[in-house]
Protein backbone atom coordinates (compact mmCIF):
# COMPACT_ATOMS: atom_id res chain seq x y z
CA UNK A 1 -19.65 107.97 -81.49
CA UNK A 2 -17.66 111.10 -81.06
CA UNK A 3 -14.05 111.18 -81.75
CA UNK A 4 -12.16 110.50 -78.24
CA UNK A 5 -9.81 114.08 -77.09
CA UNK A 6 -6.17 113.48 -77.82
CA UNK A 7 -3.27 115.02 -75.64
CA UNK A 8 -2.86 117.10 -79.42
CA UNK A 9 -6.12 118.35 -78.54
CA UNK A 10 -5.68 119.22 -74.76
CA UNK A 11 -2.37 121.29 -75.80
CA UNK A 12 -4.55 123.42 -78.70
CA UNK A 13 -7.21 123.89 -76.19
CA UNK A 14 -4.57 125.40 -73.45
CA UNK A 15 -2.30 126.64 -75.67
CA UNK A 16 0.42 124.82 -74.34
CA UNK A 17 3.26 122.54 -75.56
CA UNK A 18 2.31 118.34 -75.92
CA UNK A 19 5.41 117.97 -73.34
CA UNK A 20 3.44 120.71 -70.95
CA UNK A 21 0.29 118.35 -70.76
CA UNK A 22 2.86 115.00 -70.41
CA UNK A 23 4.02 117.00 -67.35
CA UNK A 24 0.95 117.72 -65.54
CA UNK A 25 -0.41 114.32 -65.97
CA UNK A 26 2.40 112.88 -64.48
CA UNK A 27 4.37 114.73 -62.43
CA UNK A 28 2.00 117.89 -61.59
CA UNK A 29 4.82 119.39 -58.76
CA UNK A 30 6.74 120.31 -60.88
CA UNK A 31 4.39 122.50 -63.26
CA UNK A 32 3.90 126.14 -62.55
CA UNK A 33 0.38 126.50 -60.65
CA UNK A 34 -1.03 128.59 -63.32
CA UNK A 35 -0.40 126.89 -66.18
CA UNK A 36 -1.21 123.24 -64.24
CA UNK A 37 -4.67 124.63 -63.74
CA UNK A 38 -5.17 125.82 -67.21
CA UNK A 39 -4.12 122.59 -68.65
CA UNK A 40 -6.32 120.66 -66.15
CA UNK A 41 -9.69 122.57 -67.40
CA UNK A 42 -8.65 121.72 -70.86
CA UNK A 43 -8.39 118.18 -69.41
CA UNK A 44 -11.91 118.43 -67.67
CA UNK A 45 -13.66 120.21 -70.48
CA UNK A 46 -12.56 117.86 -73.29
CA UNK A 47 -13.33 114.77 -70.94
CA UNK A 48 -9.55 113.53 -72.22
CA UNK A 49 -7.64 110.39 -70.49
CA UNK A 50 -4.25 109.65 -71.17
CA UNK A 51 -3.89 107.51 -74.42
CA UNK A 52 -2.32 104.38 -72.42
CA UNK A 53 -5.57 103.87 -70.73
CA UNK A 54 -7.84 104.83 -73.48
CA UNK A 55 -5.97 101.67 -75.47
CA UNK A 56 -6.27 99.53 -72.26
CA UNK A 57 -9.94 99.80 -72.33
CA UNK A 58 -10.51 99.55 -75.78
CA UNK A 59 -8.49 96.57 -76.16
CA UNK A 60 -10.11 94.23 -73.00
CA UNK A 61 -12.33 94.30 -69.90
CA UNK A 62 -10.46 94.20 -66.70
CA UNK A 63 -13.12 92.72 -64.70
CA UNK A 64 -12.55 94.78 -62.10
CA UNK A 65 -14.97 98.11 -60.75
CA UNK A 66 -13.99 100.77 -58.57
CA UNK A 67 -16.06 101.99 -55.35
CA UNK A 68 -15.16 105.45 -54.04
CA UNK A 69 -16.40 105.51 -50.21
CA UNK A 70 -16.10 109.79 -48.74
CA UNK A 71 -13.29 110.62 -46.76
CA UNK A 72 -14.74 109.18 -43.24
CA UNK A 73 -12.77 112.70 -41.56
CA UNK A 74 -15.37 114.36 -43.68
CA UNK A 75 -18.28 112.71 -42.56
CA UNK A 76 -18.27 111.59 -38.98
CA UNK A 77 -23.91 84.44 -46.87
CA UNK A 78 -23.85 83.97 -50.81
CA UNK A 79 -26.25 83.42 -53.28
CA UNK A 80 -27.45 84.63 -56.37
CA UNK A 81 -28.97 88.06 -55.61
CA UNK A 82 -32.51 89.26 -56.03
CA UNK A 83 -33.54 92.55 -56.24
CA UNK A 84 -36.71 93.28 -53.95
CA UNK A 85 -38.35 95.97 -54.25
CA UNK A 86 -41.91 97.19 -52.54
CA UNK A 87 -44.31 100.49 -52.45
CA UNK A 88 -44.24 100.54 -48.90
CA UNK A 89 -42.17 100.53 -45.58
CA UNK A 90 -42.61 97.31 -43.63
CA UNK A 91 -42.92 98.04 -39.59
CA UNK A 92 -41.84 95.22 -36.91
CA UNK A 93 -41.29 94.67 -33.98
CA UNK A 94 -37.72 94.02 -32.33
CA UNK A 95 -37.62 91.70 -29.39
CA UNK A 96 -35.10 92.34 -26.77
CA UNK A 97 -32.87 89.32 -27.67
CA UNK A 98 -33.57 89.97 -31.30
CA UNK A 99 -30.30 88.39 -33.26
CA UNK A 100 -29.00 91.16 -35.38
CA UNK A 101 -28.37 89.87 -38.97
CA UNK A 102 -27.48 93.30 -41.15
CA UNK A 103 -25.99 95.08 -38.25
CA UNK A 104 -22.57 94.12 -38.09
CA UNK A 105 -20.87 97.53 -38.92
CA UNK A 106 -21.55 101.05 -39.61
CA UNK A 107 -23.12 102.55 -42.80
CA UNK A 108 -20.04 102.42 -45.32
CA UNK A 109 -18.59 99.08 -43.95
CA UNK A 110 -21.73 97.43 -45.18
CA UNK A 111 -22.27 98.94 -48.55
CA UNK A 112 -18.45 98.21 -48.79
CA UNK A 113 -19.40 94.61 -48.19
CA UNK A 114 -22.46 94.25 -50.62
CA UNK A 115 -20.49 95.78 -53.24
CA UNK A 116 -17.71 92.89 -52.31
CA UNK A 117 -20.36 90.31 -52.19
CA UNK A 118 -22.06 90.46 -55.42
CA UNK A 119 -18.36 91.38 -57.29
CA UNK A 120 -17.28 87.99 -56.17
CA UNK A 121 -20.88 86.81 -57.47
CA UNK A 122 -20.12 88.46 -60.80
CA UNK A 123 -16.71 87.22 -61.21
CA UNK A 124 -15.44 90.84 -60.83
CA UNK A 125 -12.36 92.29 -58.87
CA UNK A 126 -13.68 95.40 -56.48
CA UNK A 127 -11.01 98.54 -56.28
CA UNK A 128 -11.85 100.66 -53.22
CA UNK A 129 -10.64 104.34 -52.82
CA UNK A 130 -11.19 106.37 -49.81
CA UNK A 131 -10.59 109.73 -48.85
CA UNK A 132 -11.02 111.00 -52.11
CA UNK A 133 -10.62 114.88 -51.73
CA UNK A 134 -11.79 116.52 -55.11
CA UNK A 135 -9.60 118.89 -55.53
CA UNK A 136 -9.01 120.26 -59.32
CA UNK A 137 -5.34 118.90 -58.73
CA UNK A 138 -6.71 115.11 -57.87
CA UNK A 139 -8.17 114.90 -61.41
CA UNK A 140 -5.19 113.50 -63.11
CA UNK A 141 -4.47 111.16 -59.99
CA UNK A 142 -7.59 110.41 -60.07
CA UNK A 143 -7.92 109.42 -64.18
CA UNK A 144 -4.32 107.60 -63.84
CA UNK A 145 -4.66 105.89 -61.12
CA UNK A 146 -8.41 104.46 -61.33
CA UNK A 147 -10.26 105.06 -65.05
CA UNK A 148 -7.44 102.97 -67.02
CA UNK A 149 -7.77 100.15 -64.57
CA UNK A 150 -11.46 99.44 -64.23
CA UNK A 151 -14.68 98.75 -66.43
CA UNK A 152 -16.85 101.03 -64.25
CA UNK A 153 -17.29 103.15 -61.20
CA UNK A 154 -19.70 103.31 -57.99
CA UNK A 155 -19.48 106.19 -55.91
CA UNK A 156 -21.67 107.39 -52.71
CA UNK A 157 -23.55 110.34 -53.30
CA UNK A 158 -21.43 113.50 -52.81
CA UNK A 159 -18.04 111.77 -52.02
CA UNK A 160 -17.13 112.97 -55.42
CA UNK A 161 -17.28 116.54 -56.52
CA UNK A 162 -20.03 117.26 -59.43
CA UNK A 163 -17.21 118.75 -61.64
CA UNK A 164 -15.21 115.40 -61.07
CA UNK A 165 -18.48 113.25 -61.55
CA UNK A 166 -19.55 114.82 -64.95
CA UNK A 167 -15.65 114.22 -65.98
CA UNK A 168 -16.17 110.63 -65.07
CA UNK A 169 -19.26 110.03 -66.87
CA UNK A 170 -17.55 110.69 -70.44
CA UNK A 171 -15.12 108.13 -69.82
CA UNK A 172 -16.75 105.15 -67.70
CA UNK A 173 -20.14 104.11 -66.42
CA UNK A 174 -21.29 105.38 -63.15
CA UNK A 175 -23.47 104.09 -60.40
CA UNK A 176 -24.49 106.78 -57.63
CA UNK A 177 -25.88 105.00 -54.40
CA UNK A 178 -28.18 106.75 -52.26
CA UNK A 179 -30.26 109.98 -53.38
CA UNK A 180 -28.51 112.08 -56.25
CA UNK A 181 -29.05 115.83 -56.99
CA UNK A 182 -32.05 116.14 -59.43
CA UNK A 183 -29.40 117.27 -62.15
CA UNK A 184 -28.20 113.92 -62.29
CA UNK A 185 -31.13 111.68 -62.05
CA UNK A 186 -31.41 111.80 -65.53
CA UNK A 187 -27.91 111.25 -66.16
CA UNK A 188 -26.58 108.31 -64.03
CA UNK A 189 -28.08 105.01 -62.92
CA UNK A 190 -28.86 105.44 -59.37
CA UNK A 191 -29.72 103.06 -56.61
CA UNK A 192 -31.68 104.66 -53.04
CA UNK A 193 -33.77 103.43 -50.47
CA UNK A 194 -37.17 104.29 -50.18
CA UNK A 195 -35.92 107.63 -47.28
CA UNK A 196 -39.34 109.58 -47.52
CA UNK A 197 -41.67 106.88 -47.51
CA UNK A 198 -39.76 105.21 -44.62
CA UNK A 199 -39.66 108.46 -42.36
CA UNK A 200 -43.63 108.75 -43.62
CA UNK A 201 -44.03 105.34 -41.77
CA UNK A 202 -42.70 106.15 -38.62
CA UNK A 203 -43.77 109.69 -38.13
CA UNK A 204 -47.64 107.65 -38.95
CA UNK A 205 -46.67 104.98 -36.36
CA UNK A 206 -45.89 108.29 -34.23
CA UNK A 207 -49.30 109.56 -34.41
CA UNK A 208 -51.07 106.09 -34.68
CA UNK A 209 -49.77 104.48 -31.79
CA UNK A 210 -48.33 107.28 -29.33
CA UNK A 211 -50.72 109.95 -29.97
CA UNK A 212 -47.75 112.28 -30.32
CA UNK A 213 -49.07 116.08 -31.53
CA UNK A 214 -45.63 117.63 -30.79
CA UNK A 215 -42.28 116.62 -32.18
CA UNK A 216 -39.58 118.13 -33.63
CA UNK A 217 -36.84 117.02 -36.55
CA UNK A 218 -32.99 117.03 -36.29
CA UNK A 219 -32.10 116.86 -39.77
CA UNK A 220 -28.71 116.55 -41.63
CA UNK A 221 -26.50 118.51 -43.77
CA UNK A 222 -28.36 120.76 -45.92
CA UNK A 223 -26.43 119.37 -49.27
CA UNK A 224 -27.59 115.91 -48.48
CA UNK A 225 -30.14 114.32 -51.17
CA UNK A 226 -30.92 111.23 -48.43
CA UNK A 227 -31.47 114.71 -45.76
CA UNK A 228 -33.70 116.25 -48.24
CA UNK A 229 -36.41 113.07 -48.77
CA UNK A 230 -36.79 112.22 -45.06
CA UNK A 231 -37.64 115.66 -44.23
CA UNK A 232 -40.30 115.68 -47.11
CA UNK A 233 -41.25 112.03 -45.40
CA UNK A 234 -41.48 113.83 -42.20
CA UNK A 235 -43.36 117.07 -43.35
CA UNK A 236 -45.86 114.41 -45.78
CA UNK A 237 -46.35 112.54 -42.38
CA UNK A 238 -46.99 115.73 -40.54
CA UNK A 239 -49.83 116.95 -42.93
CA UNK A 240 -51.41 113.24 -43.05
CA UNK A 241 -52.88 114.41 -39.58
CA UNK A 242 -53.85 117.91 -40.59
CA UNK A 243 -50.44 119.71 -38.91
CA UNK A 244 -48.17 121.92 -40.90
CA UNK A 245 -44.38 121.16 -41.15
CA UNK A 246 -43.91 124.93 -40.00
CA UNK A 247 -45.34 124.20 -36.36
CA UNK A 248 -42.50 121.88 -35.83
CA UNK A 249 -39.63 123.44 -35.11
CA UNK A 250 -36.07 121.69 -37.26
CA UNK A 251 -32.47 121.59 -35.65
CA UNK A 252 -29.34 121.46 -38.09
CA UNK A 253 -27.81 118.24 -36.12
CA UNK A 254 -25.56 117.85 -39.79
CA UNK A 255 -25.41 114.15 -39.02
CA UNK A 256 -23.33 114.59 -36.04
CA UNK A 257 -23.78 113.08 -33.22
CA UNK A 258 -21.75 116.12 -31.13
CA UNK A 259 -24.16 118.65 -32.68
CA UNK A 260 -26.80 116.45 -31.79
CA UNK A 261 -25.82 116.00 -28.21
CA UNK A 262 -25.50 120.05 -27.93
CA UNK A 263 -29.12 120.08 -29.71
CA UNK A 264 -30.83 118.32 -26.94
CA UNK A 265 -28.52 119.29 -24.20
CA UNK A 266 -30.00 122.80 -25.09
CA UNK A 267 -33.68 121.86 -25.09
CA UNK A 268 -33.36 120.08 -21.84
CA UNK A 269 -31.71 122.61 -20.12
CA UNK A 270 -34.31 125.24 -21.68
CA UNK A 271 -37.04 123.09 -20.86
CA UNK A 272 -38.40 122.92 -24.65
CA UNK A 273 -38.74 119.50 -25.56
CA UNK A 274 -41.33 118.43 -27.73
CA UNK A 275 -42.84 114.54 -27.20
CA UNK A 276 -41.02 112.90 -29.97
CA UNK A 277 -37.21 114.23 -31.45
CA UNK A 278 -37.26 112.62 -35.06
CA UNK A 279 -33.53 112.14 -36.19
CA UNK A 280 -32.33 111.80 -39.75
CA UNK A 281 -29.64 109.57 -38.89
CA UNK A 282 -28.72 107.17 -36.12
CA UNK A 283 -25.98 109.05 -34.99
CA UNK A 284 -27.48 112.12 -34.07
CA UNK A 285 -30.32 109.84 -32.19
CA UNK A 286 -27.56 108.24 -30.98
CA UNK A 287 -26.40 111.95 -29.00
CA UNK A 288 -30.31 112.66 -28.44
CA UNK A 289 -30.30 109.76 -26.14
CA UNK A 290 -26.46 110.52 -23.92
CA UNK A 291 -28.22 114.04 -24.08
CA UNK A 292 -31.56 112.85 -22.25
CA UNK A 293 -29.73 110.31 -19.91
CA UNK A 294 -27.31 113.04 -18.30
CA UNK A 295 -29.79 115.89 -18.00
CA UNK A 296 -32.25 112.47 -16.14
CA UNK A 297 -34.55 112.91 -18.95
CA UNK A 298 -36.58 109.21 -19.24
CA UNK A 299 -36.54 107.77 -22.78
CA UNK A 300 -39.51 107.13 -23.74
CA UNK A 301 -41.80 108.13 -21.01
CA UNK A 302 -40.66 111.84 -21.38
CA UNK A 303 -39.03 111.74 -24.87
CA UNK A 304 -39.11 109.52 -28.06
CA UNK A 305 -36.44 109.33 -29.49
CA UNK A 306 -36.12 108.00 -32.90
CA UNK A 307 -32.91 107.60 -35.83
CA UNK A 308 -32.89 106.08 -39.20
CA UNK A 309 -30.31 103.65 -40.96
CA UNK A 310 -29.84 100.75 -38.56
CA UNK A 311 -26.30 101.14 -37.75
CA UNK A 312 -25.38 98.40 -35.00
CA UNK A 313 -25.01 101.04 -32.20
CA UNK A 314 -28.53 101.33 -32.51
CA UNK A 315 -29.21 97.74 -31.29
CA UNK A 316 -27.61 97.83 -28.30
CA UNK A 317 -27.99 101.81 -27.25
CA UNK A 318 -29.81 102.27 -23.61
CA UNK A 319 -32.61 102.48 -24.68
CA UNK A 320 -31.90 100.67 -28.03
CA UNK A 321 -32.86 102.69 -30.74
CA UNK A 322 -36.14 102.65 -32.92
CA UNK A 323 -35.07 103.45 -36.10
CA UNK A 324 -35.77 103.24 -40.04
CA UNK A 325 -33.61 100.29 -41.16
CA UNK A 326 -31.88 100.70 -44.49
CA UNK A 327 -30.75 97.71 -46.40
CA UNK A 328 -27.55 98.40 -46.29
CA UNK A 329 -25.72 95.40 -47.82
CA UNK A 330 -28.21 95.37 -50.57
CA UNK A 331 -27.64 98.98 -51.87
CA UNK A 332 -24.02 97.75 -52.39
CA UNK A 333 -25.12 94.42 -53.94
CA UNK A 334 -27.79 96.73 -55.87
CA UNK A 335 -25.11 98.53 -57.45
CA UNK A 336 -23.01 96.30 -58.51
CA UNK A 337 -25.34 94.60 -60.69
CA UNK A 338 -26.61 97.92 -61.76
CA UNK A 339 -23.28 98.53 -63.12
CA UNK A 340 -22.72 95.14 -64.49
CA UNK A 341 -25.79 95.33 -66.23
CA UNK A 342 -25.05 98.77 -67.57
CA UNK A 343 -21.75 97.77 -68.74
CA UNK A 344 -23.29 94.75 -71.17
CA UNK A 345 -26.30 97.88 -72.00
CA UNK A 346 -23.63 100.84 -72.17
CA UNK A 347 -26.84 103.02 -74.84
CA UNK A 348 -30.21 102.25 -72.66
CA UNK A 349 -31.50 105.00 -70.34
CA UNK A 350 -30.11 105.89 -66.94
CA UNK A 351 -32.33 103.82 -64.54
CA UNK A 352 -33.12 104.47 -60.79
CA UNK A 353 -33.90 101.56 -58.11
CA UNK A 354 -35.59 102.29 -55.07
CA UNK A 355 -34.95 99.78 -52.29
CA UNK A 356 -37.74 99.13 -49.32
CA UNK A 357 -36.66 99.85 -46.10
CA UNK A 358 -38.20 98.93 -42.84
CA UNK A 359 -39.53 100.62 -39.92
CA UNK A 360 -37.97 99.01 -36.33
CA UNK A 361 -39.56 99.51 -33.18
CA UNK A 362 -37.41 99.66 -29.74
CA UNK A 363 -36.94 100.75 -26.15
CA UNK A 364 -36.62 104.12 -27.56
CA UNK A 365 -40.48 104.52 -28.60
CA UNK A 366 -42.12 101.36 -27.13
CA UNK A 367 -40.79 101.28 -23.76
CA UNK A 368 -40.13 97.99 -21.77
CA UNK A 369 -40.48 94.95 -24.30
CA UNK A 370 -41.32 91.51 -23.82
């Protein structure tokens, strides 16, 4: 194993004083911008943490993990757990009066919970930071206030800058959940649902059971790994029936549901809607629909309307939402004992789970249901 950067080494590398780099780390305000930022690339490059916490985990676990959730402003039972997982997306059918089980909050709330779930399972102690900016100048926060006091890290794709990610990784074990960048599938464990072969099933139940020739996709930020494999779901789906992707037109809704209220607001008014408006997230179906209802557009008999996730909102929208239901309390319990497992394996290979998700058929594509 390679010999562990000392602060001796951080002040060669930025030709500072030892005192210089004791500033920086600990009270950065006070160090001229310039040389702050030199000494912090010396930091990132060299991978270095503060020789208090390198002892601290040498010496002991702390049974505890940290879980860094994305700065929401950014973004608009127990028992032993076992992990399912299938080739396929299941599709059923929602009555009405359905009871919602995995629906009790939105997206992050319920990987939040998994991950608390299967830490109490494991014995473990869960540290949760939000809001987590990125910044060059949150590094040493960062390394002081979260690396020397847990055994391991899971973070949400893209709530942590690459830069900060890769600094990580030299230090502690790190879980991504949801679809990483192809630079770091080979790098990190990773735990996803199954987003193309889920938005494959319903653009097939599309074609199978509505006869639907013309529809159109909303999709989500362009930087967005999760965006990325439901439109390649969407475009597989579209050449399954001998259409090319290219014929139906895409809207940048960036997984808001503003943008996506605008989106159909504009179509209505223009008079340009195709039979089905596929949605890479519930939240921008969630605007589709307010969209439709105040321009007197009928959902379905003019417009499917479809999301994916399964937030709750999309249980009890008018019409309530079909949707591709992610297993959202599972991802979190997923990677957990991904990282519990990694942390008694610390030299096998990165490894990638792929969760099933299901297909869930409402109002918003089935019309009145019994």
């Amino acid at each position: 194993m390679a010999r562990k950067p000392t602060v001796y080494d951080v002040a060669r590398e930025a030709d500072v004083s030892i005192a210089t780099v004791s500033r920086v780390l600990r009270t950065p305000e006070k160090v001229r911008p310039e040389t702050r930022q030199t000494v912090l690339k010396a930091i990132n490059l060299l991978g270095y943490l503060p020789s208090g916490s390198a002892r601290s985990l040498a010496a002991r676990r702390t049974n505890t993990i940290g879980l860094f959730l994305p700065n929401i402003d950014q973004l608009d039972q127990i028992s032993d757990f076992e992990l399912v997982t299938e080739d396929a997306a299941d599709i059923v059918v929602d009555p009405p009066h359905a009871q919602e089980n995995n629906l009790d909050s939105l997206y992050f709330d319920e990987v939040l919970r998994g991950c608390e779930l299967e830490s109490w399972r494991q014995g473990l102690s869960l540290m949760v930071s939000i809001g987590l900016k990125g910044k060059d100048g949150d590094i040493p926060q960062l390394i002081n206030s979260m690396s020397e006091k847990v055994d391991g890290l899971i973070v949400l794709a893209r709530s942590v800058p690459d830069n900060v990610l890769a600094f990580l990784r030299k230090r502690l074990p790190v879980v991504i959940i949801a679809n990483a960048a192809i630079s770091q599938e080979s790098e990190f464990d990773l735990v996803r649902v199954s987003n193309r072969k889920g938005m494959y099933a319903l653009v097939r139940h599309l074609f199978e059971k509505h006869q639907v020739r013309r529809m159109a996709y909303i999709a989500g930020t362009d930087d967005s790994p999760d965006n990325g494999k439901r439109y390649e779901g969407f475009c597989e789906g579209l050449r399954s029936e001998g259409l090319e992707p290219s014929a139906s037109p895409i809207y940048r809704g960036q997984f808001s549901q503003s943008v996506a209220y605008q989106i159909a607001t504009s179509l209505a008014r223009q008079g340009t809607l195709p039979q089905a408006l596929v949605c890479a997230n519930d939240q921008m179906a969630l605007g589709v629909l307010r969209a439709l209802s105040d321009a007197g557009i009928s959902v379905p008999d003019q417009v499917i309307v479809t999301g994916f996730d399964g937030i709750k909102e999309a249980a009890v929208s008018q019409p309530r939402l079909t949707t591709v239901r992610q297993p959202m309390v599972d991802l979190g319990r997923a990677a957990v004992s991904t990282l519990v497992r990694r942390l008694g394996s610390p030299e096998d290979p990165p490894i990638s789970t792929e969760l099933p998700v299901k297909v869930q058929l409402r109002e918003s594509c089935e019309g009145t249901m019994i």
